[in-house]
N, C-alpha and C. Protein backbone atom coordinates (compact mmCIF):
# COMPACT_ATOMS: atom_id res chain seq x y z
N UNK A 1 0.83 -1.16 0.00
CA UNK A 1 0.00 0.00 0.00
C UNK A 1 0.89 1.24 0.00
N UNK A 2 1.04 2.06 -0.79
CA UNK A 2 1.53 3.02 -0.97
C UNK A 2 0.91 4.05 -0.02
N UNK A 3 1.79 4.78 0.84
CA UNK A 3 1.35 6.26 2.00
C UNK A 3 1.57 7.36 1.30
N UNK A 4 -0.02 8.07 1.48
CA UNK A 4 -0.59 9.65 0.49
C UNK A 4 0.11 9.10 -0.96
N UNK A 5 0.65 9.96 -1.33
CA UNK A 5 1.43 10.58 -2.66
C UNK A 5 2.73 10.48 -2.54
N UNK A 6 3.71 9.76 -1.79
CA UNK A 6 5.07 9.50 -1.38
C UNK A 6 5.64 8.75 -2.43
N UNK A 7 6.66 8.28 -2.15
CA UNK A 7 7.23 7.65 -2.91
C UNK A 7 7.37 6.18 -2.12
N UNK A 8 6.73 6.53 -1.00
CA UNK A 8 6.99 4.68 0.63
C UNK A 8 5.91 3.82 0.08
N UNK A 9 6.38 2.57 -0.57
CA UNK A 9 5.59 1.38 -0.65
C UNK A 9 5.34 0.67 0.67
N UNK A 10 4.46 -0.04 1.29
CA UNK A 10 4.44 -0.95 2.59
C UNK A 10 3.79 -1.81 2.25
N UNK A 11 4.57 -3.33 2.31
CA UNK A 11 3.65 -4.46 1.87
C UNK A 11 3.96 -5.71 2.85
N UNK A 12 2.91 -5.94 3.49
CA UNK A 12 2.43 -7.06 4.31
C UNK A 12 3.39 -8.33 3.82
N UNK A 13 4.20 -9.04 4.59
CA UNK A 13 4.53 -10.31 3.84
C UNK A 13 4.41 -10.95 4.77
N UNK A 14 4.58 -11.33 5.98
CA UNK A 14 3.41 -12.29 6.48
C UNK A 14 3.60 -12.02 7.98
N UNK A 15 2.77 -12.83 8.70
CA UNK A 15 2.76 -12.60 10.26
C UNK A 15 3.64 -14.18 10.63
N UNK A 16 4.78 -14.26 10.80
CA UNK A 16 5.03 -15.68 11.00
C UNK A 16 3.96 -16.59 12.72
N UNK A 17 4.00 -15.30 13.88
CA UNK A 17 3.15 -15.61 15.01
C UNK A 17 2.95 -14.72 15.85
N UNK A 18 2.00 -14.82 16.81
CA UNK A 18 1.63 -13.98 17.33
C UNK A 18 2.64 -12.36 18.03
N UNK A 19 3.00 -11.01 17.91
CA UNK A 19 3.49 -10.37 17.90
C UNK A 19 4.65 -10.39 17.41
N UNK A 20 4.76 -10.71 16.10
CA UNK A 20 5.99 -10.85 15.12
C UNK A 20 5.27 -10.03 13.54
N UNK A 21 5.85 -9.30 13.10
CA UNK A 21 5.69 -9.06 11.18
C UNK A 21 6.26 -8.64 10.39
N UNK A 22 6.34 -9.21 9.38
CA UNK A 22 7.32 -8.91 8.20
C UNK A 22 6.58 -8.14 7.54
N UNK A 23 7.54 -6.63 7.27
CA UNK A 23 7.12 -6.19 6.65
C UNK A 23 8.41 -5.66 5.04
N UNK A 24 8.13 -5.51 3.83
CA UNK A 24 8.52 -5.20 2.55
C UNK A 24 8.18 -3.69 2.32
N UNK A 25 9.60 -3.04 2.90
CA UNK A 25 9.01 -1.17 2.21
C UNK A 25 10.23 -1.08 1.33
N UNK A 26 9.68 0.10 -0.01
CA UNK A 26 10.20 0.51 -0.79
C UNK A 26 10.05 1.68 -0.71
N UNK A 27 11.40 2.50 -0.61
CA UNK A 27 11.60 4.62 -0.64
C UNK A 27 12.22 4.66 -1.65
N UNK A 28 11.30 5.70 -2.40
CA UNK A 28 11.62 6.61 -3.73
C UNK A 28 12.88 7.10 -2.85
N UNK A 29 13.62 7.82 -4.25
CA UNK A 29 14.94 8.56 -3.88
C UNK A 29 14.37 9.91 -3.29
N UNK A 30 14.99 9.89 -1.61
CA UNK A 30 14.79 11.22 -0.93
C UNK A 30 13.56 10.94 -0.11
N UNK A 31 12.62 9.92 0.08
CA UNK A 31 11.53 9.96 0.82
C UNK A 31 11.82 9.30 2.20
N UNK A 32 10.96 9.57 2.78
CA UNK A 32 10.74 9.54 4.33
C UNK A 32 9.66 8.48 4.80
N UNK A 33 9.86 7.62 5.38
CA UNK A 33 9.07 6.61 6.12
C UNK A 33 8.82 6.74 7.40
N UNK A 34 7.94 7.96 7.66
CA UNK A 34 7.84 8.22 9.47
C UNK A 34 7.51 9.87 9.19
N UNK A 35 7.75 10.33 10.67
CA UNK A 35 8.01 9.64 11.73
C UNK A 35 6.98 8.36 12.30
N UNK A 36 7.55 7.40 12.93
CA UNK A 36 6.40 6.40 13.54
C UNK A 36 5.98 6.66 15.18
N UNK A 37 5.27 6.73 15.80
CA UNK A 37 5.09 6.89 16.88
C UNK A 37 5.80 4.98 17.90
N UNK A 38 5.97 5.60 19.18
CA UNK A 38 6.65 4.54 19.99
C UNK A 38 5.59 3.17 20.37
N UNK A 39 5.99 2.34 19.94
CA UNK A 39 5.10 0.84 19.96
C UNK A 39 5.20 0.85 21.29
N UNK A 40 4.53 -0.41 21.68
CA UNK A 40 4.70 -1.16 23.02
C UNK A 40 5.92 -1.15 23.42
N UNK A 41 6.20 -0.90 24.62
CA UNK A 41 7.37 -1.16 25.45
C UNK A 41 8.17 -2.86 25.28
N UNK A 42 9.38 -2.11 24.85
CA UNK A 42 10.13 -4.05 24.62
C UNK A 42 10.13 -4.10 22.98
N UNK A 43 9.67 -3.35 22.32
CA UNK A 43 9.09 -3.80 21.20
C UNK A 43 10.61 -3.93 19.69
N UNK A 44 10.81 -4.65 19.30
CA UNK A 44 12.29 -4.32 18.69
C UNK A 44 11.96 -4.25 17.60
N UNK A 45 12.55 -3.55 16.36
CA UNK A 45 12.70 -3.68 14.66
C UNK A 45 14.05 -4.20 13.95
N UNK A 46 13.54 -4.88 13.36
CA UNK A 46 15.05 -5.54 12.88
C UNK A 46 15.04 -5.05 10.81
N UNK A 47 16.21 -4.48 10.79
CA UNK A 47 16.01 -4.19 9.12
C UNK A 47 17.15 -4.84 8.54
N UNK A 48 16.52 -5.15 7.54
CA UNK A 48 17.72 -5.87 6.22
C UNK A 48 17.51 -5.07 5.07
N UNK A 49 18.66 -4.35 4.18
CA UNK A 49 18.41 -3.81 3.33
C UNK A 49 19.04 -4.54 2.18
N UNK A 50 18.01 -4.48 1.01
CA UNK A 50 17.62 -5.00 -0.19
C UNK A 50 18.59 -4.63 -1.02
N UNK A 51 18.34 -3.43 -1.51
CA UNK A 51 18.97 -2.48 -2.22
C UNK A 51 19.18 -0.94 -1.90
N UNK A 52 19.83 -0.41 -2.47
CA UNK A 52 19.39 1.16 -2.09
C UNK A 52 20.22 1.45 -0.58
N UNK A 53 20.02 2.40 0.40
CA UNK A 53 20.67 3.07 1.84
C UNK A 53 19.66 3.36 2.56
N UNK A 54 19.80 3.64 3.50
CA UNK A 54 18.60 4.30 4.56
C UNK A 54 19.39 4.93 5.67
N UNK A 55 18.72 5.49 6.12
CA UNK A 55 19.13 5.59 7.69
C UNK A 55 18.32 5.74 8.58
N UNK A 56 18.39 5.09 10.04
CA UNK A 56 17.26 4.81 10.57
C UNK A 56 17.56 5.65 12.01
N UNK A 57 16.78 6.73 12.70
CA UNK A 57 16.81 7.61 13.49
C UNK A 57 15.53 6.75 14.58
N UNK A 58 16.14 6.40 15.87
CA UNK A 58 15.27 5.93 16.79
C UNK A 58 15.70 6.17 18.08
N UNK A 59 14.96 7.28 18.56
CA UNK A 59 15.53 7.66 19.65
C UNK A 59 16.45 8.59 19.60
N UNK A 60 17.88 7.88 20.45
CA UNK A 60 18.94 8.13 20.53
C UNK A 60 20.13 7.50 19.34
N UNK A 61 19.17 6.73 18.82
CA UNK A 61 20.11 5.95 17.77
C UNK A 61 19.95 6.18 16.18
N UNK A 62 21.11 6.07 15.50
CA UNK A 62 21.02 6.79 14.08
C UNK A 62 22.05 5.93 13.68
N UNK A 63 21.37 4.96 12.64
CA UNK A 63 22.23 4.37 11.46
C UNK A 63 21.73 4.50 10.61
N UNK A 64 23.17 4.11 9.98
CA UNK A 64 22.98 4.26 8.52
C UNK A 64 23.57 3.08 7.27
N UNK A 65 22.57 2.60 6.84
CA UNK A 65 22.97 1.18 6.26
C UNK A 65 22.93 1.00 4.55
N UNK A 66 23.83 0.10 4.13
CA UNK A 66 23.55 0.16 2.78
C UNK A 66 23.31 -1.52 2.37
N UNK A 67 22.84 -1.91 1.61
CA UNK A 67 22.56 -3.04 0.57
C UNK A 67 23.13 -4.19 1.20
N UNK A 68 22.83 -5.40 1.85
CA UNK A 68 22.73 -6.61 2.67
C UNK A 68 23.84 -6.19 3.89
N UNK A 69 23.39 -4.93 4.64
CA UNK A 69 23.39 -4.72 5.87
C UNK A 69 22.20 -5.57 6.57
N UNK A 70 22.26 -4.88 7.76
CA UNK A 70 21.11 -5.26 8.92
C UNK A 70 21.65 -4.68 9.81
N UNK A 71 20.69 -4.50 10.82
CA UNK A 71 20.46 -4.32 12.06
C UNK A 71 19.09 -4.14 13.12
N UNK A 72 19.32 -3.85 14.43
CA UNK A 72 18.24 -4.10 15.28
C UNK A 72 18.12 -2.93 16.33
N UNK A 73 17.09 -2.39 16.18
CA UNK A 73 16.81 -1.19 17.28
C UNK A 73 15.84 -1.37 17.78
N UNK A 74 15.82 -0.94 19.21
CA UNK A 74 13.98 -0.46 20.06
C UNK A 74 13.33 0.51 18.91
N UNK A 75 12.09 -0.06 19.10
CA UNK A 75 11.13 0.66 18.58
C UNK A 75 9.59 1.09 19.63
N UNK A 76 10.50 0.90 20.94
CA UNK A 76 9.53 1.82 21.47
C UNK A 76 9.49 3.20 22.06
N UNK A 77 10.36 3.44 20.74
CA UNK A 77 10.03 4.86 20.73
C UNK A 77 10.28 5.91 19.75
N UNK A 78 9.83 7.47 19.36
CA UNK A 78 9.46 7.91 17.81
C UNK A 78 10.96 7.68 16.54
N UNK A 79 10.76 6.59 15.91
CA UNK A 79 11.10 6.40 14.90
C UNK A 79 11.16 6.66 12.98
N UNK A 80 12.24 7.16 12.39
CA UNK A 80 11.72 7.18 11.11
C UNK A 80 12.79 7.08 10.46
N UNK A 81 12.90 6.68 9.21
CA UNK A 81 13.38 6.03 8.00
C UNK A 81 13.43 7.07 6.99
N UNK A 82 14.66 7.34 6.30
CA UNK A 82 15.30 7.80 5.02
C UNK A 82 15.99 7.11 3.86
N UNK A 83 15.50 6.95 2.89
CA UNK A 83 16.30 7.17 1.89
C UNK A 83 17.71 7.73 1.69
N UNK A 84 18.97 7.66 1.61
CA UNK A 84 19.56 8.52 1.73
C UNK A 84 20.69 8.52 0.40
N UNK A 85 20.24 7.50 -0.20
CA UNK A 85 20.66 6.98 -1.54
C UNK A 85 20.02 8.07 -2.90
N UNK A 86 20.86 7.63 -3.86
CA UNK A 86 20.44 8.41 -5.39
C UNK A 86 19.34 7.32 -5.88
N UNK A 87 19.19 6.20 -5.41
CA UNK A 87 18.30 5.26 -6.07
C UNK A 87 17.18 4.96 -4.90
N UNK A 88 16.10 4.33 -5.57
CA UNK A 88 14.90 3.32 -4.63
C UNK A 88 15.85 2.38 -3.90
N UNK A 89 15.33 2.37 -2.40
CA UNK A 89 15.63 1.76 -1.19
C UNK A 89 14.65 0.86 -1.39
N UNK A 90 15.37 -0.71 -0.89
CA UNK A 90 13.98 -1.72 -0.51
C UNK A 90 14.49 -1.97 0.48
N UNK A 91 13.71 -2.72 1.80
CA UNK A 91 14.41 -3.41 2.79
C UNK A 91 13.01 -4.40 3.30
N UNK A 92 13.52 -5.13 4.20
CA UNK A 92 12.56 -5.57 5.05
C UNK A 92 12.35 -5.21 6.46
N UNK A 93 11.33 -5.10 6.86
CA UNK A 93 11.18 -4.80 8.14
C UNK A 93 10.88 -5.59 9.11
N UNK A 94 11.47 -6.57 10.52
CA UNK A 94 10.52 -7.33 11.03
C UNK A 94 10.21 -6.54 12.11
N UNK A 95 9.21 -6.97 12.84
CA UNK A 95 8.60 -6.30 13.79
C UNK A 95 8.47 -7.33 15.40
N UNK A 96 8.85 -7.51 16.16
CA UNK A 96 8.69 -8.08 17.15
C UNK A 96 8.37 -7.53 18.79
N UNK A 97 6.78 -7.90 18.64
CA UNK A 97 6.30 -7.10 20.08
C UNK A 97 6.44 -8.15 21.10
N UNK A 98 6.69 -7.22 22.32
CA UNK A 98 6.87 -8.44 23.64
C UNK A 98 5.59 -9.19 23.51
């Protein structure tokens, strides 16, 4: 599902179990995925990137990753996602609530 008029694809790829989800986003060059507001307490995001860079601002924490990186941050609290590449970013997102 594409958000407003952006360039952020978000596509469901599956729930493996209960408070776990994979999610598939794609950022146009220069777009913004967020800010997200703070999940449940405990709550972690784990990203793998596809193609493309990002950088991921959570909290206190700010990386910045390129093409079969990864990493893992709290996400309980305001989070958001950049593009920071000349090309479309894909990555995956998992989601794991306590």
């Amino acid at each position: 599902m594409r958000q407003n008029e952006t360039g952020v694809l978000r596509e469901a790829v599956l729930h493996p179990y209960r408070g776990t989800e994979v999610v598939r986003y794609t950022l146009a060059k220069g777009e913004v995925a967020g800010p997200f507001p703070a999940h449940e307490t405990g709550t972690r995001e784990a990203f793998i990137v596809l193609s493309g860079q990002i950088e991921i601002q959570s909290g206190r924490h700010r990386v910045a990753l390129v093409a079969d990186d990864a990493a893992a941050l709290p996400a309980d609290c305001a989070h958001t996602i950049v593009n920071t590449g000349d090309v479309e970013a894909r990555y995956l997102l998992l989601i794991g609530r306590p």
